[in-house]
PDB file of N, CA and C in Angstrom:
ATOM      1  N   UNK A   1       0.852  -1.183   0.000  1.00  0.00           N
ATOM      2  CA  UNK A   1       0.000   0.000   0.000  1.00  0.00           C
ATOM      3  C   UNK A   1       0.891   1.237   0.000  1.00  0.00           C
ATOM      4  N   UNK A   2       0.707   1.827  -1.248  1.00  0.00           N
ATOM      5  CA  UNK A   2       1.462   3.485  -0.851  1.00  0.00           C
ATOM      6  C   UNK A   2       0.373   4.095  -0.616  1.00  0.00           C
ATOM      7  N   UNK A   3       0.936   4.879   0.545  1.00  0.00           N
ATOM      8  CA  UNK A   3       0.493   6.193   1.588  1.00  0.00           C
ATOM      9  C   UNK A   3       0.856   7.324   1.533  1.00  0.00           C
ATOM     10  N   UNK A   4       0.722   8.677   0.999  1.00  0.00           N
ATOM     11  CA  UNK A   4       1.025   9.823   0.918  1.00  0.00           C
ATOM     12  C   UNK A   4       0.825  10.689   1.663  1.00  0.00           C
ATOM     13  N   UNK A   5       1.304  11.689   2.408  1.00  0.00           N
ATOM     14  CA  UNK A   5       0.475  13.019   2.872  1.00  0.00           C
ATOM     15  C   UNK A   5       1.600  14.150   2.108  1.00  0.00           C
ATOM     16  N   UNK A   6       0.748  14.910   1.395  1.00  0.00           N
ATOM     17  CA  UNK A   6       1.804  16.240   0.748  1.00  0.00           C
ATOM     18  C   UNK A   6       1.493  17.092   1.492  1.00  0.00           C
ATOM     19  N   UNK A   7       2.376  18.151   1.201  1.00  0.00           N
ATOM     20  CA  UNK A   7       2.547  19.167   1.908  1.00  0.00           C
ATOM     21  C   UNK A   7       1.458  20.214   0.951  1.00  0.00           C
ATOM     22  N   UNK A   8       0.667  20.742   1.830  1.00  0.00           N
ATOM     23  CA  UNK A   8      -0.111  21.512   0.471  1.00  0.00           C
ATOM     24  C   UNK A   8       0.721  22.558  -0.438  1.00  0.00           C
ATOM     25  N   UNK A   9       2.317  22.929  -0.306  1.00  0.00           N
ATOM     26  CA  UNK A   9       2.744  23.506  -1.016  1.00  0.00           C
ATOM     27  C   UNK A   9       3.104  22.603  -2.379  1.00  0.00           C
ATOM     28  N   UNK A  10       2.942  21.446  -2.356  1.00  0.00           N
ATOM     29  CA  UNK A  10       3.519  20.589  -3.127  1.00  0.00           C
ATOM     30  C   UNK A  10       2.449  20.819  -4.212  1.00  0.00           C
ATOM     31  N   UNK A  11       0.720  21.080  -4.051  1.00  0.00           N
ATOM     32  CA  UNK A  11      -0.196  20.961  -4.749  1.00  0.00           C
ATOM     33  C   UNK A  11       0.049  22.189  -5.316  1.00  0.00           C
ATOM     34  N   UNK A  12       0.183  23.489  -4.553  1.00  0.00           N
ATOM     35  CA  UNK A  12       0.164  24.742  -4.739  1.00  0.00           C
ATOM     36  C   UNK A  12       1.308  25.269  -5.877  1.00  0.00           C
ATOM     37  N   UNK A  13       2.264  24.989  -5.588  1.00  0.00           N
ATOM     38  CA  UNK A  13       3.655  25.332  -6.445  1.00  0.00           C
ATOM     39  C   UNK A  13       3.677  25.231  -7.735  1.00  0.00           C
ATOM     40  N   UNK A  14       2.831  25.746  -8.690  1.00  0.00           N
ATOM     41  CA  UNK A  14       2.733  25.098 -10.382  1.00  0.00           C
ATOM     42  C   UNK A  14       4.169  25.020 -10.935  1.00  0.00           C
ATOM     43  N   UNK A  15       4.986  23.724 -10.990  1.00  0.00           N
ATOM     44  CA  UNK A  15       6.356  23.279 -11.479  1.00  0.00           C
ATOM     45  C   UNK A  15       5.757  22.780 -13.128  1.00  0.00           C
ATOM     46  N   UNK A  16       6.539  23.354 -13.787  1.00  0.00           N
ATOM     47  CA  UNK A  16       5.991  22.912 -15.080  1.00  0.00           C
ATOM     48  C   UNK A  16       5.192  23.745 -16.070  1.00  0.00           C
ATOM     49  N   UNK A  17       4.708  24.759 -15.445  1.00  0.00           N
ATOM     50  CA  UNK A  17       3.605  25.925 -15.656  1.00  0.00           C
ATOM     51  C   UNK A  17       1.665  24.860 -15.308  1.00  0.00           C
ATOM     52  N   UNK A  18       0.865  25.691 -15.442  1.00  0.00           N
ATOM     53  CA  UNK A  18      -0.269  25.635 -14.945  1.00  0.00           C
ATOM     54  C   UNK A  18      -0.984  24.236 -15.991  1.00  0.00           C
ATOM     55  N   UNK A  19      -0.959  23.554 -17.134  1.00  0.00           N
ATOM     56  CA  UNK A  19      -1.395  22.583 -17.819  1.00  0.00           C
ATOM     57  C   UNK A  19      -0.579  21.503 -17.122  1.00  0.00           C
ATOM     58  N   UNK A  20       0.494  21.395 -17.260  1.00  0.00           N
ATOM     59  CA  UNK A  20       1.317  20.377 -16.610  1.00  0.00           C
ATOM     60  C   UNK A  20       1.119  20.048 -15.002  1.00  0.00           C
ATOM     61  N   UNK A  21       1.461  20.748 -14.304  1.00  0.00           N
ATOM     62  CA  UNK A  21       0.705  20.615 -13.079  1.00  0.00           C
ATOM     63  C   UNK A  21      -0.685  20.561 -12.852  1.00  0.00           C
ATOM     64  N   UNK A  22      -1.774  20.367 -13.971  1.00  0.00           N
ATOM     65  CA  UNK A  22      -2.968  20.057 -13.955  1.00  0.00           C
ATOM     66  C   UNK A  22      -3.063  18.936 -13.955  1.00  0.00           C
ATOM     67  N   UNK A  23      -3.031  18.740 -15.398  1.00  0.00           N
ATOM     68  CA  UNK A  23      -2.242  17.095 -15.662  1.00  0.00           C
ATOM     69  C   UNK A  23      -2.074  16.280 -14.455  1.00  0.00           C
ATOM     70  N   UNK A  24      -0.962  16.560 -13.931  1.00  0.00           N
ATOM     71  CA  UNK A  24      -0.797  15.946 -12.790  1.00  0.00           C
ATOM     72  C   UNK A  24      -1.514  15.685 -11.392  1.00  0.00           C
ATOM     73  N   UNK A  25      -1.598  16.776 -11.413  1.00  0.00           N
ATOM     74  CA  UNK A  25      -2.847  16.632 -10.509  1.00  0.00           C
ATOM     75  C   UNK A  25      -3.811  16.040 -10.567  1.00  0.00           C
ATOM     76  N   UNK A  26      -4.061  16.063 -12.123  1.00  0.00           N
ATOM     77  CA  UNK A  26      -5.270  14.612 -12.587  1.00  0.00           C
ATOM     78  C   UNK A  26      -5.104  13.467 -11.896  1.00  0.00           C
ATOM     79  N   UNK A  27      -4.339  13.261 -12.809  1.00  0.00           N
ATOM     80  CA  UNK A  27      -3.693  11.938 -12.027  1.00  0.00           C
ATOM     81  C   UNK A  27      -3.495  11.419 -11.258  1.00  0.00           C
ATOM     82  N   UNK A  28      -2.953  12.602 -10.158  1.00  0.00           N
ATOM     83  CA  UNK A  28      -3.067  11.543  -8.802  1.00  0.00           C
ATOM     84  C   UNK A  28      -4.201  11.255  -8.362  1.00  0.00           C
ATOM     85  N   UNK A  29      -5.146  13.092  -8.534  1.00  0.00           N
ATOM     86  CA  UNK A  29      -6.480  12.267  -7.950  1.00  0.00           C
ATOM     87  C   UNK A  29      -7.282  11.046  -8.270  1.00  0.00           C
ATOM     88  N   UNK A  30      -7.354  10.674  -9.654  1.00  0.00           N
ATOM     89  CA  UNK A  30      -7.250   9.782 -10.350  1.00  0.00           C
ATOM     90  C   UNK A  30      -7.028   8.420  -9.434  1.00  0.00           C
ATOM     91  N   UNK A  31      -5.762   8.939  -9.595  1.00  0.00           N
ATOM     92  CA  UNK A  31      -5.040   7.269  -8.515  1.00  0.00           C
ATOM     93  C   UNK A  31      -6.204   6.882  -7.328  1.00  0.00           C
ATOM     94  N   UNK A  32      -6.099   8.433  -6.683  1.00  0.00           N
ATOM     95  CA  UNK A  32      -7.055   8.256  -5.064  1.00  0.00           C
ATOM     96  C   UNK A  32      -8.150   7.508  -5.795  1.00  0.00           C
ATOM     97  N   UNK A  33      -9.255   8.220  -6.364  1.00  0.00           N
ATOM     98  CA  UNK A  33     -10.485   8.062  -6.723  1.00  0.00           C
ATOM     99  C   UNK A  33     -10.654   6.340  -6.717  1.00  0.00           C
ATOM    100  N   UNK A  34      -9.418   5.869  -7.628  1.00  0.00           N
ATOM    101  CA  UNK A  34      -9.517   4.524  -7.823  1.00  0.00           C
ATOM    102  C   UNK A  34      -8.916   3.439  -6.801  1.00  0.00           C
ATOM    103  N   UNK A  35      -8.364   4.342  -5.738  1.00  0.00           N
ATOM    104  CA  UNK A  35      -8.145   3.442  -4.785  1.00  0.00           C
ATOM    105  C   UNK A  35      -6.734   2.641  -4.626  1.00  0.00           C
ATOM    106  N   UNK A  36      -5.558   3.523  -5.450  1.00  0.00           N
ATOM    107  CA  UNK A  36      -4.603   2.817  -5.749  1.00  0.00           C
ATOM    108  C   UNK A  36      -3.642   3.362  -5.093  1.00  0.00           C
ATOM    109  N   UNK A  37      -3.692   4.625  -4.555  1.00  0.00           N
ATOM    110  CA  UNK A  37      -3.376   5.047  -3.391  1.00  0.00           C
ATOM    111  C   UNK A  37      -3.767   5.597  -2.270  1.00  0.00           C
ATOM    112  N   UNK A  38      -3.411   5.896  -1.053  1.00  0.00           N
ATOM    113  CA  UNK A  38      -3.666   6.750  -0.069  1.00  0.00           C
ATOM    114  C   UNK A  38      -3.308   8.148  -0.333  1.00  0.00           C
ATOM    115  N   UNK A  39      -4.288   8.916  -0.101  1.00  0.00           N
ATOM    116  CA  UNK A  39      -3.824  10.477  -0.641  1.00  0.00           C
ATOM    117  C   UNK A  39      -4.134  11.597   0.786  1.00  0.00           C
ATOM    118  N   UNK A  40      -3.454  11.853   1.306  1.00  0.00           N
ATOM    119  CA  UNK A  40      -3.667  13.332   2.573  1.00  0.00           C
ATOM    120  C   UNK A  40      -2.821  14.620   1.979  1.00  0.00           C
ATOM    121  N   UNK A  41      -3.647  15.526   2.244  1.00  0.00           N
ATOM    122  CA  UNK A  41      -2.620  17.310   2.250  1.00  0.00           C
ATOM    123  C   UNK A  41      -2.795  17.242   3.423  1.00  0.00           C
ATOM    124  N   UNK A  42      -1.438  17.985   4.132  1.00  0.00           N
ATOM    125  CA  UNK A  42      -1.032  18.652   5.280  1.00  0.00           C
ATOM    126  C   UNK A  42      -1.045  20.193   4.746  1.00  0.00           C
ATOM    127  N   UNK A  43      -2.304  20.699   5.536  1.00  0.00           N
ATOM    128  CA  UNK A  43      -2.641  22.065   5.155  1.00  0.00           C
ATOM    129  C   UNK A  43      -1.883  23.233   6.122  1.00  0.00           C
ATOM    130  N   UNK A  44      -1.447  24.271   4.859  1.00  0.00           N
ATOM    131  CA  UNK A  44      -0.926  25.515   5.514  1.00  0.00           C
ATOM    132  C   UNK A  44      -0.784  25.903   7.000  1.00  0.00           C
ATOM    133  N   UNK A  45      -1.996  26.085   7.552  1.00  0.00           N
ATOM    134  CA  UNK A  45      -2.041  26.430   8.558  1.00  0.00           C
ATOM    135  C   UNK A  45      -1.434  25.481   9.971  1.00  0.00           C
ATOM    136  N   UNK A  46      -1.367  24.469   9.345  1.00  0.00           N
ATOM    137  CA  UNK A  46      -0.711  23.979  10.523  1.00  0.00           C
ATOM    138  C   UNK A  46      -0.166  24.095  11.084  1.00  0.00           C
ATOM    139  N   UNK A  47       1.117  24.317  10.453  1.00  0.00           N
ATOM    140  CA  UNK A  47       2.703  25.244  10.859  1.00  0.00           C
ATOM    141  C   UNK A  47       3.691  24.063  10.434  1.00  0.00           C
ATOM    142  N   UNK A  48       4.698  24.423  11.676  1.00  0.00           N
ATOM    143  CA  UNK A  48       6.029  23.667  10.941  1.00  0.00           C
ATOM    144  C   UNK A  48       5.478  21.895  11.296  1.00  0.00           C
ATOM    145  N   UNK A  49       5.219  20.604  10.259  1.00  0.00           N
ATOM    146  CA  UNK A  49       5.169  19.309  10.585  1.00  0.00           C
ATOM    147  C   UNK A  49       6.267  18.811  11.282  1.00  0.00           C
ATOM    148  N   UNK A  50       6.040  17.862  11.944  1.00  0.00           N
ATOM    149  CA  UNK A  50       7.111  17.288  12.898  1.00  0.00           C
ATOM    150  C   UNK A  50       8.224  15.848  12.056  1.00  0.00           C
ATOM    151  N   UNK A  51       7.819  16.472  10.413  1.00  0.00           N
ATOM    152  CA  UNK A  51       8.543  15.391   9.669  1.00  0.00           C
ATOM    153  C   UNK A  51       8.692  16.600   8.859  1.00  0.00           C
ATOM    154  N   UNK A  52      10.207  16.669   8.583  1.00  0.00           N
ATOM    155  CA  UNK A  52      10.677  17.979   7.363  1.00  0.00           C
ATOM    156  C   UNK A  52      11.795  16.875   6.239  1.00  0.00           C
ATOM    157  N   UNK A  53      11.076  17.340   4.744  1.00  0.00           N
ATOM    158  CA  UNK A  53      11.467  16.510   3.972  1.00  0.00           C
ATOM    159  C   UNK A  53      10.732  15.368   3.528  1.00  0.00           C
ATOM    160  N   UNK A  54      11.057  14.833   2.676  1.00  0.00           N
ATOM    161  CA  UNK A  54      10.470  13.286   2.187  1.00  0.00           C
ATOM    162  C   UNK A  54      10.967  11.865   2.976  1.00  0.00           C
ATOM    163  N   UNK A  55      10.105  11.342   3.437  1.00  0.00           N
ATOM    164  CA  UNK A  55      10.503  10.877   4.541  1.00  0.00           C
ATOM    165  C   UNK A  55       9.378   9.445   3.898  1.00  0.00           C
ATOM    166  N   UNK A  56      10.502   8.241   3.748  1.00  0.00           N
ATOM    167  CA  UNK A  56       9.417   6.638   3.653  1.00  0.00           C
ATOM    168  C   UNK A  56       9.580   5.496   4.258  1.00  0.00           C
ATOM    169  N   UNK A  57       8.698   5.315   4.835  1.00  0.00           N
ATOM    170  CA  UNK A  57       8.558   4.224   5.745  1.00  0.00           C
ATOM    171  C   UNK A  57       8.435   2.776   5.363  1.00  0.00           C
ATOM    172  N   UNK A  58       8.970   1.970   5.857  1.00  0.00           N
ATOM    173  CA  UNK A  58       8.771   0.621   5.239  1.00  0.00           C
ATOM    174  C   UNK A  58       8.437  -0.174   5.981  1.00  0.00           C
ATOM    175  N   UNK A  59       7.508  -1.215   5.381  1.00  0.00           N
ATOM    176  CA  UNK A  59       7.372  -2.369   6.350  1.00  0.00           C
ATOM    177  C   UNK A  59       7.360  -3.768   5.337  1.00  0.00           C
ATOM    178  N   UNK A  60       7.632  -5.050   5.874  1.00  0.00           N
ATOM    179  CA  UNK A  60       7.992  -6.197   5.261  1.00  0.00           C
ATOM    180  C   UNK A  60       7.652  -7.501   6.042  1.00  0.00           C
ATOM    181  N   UNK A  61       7.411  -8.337   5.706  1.00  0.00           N
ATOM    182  CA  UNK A  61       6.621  -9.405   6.168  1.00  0.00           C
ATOM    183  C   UNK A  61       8.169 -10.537   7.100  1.00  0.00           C
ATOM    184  N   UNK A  62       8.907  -9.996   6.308  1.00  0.00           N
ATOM    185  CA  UNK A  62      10.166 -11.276   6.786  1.00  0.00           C
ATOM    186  C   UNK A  62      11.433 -10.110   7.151  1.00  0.00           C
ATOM    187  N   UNK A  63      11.246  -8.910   7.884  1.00  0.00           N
ATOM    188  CA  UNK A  63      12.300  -7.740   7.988  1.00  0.00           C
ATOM    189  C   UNK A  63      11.958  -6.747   8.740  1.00  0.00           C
ATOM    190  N   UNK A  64      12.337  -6.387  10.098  1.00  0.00           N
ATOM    191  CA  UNK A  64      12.226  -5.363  10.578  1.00  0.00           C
ATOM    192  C   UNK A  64      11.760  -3.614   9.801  1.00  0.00           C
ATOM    193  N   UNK A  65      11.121  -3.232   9.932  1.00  0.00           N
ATOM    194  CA  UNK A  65      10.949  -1.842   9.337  1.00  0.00           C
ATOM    195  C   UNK A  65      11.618  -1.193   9.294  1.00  0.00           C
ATOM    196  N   UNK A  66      12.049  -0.481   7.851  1.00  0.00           N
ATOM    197  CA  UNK A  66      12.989   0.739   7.990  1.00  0.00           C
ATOM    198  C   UNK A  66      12.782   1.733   7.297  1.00  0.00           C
ATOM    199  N   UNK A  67      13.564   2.720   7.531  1.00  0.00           N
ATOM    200  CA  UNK A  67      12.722   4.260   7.031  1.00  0.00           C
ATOM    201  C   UNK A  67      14.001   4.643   6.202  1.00  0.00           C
ATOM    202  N   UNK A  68      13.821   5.786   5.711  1.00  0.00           N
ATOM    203  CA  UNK A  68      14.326   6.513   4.225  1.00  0.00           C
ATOM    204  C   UNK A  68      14.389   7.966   4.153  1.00  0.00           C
ATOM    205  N   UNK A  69      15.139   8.588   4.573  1.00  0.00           N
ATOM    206  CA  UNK A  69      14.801   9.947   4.479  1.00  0.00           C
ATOM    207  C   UNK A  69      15.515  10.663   3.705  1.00  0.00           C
ATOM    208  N   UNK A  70      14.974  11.734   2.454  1.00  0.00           N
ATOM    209  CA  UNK A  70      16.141  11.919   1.707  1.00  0.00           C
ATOM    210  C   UNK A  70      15.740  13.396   1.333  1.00  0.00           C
ATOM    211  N   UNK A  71      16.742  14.009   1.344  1.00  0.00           N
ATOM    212  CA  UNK A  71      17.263  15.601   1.070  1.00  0.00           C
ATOM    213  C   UNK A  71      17.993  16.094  -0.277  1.00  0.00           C
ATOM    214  N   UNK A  72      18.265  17.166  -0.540  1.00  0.00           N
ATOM    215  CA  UNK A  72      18.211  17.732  -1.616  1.00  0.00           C
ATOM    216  C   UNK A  72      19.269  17.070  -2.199  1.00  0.00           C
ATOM    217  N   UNK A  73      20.549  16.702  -1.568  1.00  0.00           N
ATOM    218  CA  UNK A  73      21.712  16.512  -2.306  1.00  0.00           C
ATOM    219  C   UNK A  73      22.546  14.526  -1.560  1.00  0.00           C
ATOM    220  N   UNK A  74      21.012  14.014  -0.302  1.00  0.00           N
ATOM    221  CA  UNK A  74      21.576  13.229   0.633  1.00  0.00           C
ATOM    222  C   UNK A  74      20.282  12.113   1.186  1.00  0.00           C
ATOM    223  N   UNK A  75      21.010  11.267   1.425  1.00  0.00           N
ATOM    224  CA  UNK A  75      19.373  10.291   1.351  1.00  0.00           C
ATOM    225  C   UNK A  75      20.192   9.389   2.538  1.00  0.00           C
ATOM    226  N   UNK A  76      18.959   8.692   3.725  1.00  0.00           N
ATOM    227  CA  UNK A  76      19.889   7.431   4.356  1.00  0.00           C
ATOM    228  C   UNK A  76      18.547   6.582   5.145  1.00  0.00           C
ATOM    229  N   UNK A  77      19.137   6.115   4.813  1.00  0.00           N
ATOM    230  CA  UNK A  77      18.449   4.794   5.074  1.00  0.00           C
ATOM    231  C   UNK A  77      18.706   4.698   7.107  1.00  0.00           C
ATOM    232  N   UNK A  78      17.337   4.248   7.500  1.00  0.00           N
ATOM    233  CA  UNK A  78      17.572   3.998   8.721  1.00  0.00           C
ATOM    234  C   UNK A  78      17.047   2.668   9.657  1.00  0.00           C
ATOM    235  N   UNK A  79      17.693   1.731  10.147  1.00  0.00           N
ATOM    236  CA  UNK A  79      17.348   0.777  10.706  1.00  0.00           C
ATOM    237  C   UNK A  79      17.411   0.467  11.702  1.00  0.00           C
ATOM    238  N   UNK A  80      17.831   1.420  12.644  1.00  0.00           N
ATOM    239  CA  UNK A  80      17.596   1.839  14.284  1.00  0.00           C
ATOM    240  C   UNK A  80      16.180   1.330  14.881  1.00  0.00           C
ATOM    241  N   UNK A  81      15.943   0.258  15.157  1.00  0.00           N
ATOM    242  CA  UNK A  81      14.520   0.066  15.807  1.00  0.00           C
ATOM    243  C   UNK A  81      13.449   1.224  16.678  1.00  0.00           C
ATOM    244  N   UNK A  82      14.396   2.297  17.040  1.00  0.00           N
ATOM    245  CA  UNK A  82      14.211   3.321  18.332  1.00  0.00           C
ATOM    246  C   UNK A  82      14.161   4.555  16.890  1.00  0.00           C
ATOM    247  N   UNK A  83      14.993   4.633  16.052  1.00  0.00           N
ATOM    248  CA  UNK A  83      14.683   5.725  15.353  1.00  0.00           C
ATOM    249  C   UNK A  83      13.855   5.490  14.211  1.00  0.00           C
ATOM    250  N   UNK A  84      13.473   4.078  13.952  1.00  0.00           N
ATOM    251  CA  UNK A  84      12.343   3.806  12.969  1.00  0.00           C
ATOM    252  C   UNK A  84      11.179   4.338  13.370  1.00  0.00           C
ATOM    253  N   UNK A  85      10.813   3.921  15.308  1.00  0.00           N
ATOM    254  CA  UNK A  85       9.661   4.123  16.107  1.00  0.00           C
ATOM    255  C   UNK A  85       9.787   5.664  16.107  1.00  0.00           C
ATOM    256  N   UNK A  86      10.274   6.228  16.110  1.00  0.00           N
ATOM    257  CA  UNK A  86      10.236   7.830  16.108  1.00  0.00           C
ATOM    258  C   UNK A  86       9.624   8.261  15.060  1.00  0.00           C
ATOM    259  N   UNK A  87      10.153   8.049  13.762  1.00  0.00           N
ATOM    260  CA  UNK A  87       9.996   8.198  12.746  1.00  0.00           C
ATOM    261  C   UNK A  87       7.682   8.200  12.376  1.00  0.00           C
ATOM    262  N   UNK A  88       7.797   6.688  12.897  1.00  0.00           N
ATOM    263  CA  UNK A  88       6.610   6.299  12.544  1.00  0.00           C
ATOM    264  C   UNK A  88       5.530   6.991  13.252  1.00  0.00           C
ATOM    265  N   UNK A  89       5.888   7.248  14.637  1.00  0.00           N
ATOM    266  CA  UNK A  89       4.908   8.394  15.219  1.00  0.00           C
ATOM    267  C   UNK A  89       5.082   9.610  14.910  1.00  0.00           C
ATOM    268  N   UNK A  90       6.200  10.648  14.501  1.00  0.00           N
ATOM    269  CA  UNK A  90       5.906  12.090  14.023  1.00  0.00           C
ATOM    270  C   UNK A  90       5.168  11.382  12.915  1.00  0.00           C
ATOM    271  N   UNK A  91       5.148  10.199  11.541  1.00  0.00           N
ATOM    272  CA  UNK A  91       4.476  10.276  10.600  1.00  0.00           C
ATOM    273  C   UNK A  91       3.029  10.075  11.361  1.00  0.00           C
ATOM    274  N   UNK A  92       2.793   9.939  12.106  1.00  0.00           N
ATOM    275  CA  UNK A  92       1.156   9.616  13.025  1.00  0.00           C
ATOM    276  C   UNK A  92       0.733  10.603  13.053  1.00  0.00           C
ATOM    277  N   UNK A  93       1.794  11.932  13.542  1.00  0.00           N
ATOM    278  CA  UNK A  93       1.257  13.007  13.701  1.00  0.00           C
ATOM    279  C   UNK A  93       0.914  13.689  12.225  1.00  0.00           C
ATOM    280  N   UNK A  94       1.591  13.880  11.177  1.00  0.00           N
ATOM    281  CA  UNK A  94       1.908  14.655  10.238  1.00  0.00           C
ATOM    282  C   UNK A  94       0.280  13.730   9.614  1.00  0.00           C
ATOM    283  N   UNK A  95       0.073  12.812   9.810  1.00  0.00           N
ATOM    284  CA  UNK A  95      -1.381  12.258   9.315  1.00  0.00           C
ATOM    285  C   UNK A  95      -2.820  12.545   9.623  1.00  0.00           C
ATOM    286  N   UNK A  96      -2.441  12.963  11.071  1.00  0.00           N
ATOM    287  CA  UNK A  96      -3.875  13.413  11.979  1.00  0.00           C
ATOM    288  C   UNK A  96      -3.785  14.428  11.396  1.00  0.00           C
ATOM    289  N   UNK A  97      -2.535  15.672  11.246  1.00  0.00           N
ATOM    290  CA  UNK A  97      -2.923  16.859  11.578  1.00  0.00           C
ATOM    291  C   UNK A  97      -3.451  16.791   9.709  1.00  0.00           C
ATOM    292  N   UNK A  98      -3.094  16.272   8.908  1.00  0.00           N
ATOM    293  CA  UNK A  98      -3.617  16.324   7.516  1.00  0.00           C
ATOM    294  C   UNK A  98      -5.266  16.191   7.519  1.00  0.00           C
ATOM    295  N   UNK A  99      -6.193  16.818   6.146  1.00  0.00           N
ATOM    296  CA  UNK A  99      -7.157  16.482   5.970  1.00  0.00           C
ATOM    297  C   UNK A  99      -7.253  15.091   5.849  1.00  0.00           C
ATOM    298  N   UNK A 100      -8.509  14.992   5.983  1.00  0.00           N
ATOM    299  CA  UNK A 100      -8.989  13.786   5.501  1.00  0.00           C
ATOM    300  C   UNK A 100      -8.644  12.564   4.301  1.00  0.00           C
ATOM    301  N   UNK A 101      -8.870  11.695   3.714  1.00  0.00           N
ATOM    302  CA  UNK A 101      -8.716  11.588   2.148  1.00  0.00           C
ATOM    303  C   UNK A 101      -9.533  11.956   1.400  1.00  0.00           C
ATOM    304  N   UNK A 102     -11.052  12.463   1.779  1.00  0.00           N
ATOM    305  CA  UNK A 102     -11.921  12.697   0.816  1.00  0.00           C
ATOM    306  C   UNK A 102     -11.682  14.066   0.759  1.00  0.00           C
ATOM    307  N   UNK A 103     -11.639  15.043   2.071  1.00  0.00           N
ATOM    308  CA  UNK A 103     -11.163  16.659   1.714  1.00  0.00           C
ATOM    309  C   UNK A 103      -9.778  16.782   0.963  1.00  0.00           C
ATOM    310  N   UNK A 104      -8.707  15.829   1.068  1.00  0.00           N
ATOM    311  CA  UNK A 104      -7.141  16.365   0.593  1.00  0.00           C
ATOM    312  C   UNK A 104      -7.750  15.818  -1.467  1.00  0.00           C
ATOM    313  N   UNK A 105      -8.762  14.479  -1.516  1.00  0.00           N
ATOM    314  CA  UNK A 105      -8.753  14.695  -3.090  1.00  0.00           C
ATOM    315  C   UNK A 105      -9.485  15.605  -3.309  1.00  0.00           C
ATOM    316  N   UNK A 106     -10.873  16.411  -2.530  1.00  0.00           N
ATOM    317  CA  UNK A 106     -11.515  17.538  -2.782  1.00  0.00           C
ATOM    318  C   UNK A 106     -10.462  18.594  -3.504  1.00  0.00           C
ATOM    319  N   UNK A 107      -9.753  18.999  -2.491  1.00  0.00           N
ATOM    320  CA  UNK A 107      -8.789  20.006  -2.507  1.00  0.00           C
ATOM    321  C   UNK A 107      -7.923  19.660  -3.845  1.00  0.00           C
ATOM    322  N   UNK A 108      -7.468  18.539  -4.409  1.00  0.00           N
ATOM    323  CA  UNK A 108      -6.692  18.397  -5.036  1.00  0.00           C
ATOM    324  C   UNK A 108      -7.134  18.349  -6.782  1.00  0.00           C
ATOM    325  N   UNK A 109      -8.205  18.382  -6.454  1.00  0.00           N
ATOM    326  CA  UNK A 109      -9.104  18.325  -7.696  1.00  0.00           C
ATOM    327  C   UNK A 109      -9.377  19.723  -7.917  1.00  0.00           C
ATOM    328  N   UNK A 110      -9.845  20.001  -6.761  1.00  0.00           N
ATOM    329  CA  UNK A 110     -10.128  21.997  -7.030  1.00  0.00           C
ATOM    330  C   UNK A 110      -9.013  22.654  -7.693  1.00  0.00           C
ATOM    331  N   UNK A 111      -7.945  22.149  -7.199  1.00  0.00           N
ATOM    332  CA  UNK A 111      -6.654  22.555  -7.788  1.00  0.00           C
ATOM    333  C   UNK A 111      -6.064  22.662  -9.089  1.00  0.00           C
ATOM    334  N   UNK A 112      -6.253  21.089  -9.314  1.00  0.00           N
ATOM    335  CA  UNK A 112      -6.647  20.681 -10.640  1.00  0.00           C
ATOM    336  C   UNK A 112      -7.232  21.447 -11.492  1.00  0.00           C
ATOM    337  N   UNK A 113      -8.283  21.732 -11.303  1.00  0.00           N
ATOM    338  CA  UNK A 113      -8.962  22.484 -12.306  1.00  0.00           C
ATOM    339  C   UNK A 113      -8.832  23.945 -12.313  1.00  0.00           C
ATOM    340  N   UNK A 114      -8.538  24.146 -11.078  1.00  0.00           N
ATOM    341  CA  UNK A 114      -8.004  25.862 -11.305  1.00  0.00           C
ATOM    342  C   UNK A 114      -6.279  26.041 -12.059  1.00  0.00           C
ATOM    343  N   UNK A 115      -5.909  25.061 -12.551  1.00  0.00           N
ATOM    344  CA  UNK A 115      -4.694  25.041 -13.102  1.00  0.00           C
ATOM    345  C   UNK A 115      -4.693  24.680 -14.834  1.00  0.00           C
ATOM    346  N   UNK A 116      -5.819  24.022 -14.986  1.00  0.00           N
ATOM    347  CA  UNK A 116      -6.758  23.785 -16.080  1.00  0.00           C
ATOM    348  C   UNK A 116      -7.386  24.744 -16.536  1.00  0.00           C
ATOM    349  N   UNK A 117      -8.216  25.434 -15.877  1.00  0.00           N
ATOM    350  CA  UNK A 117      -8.721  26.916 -16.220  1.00  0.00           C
ATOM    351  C   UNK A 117      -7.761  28.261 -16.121  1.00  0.00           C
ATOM    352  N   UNK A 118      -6.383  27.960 -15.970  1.00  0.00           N
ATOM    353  CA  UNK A 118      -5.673  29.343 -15.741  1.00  0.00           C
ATOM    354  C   UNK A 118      -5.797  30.020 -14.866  1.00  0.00           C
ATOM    355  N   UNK A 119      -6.366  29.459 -13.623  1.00  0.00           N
ATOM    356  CA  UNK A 119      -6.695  30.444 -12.245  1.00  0.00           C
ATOM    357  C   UNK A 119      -5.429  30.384 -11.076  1.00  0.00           C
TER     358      UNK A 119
END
């Protein structure tokens, strides 16, 4: 199962100009709609999340869990049992404090189309 929560700047930021980041935005919602992923925004107002960066969690049927965190120029892998468990609860938090999945594809669709319409 992939699980997402973006940062709502991630939706917001048109990379590509405004068709291309529509596009995309299709798509993921797309994905949600059909159930092929988990989709959350972590909205503005929240403030600073207690996970900074892209941050992935793993789990495995025959392997302890390990996490992934990777930066602009640096990525590492972590298999600390104590810093996996850390890991996995700020992601607990960074999930609650996100919308919903039906408000973050709301939102992501609105987006969508205001990037589609030139708004």
């Amino acid at each position: 199962m992939f699980w997402v929560v973006l940062d709502e700047n991630v939706i917001r930021r048109r990379v590509g100009g405004a068709a291309v980041m529509g596009e995309q935005l299709s798509h993921v919602a797309a994905l949600a709609e059909r159930r092929r992923i988990g989709l959350q925004v972590l909205p503005f107002d929240v403030g600073v999340p207690p996970v900074s960066g892209m941050l992935s969690l793993m789990t495995f049927e025959d392997a302890p869990p390990v996490a992934y965190s990777e930066g602009t120029r640096s990525g590492e892998v972590m298999d600390d049992p104590e810093w996996v468990t850390g890991l996995e609860q700020s992601y607990g938090y960074v999930r609650a404090a996100a919308f919903s999945p039906e408000r973050s594809l709301a939102l992501v669709q609105q987006v969508a189309k205001e990037c589609v319409n030139g708004q």
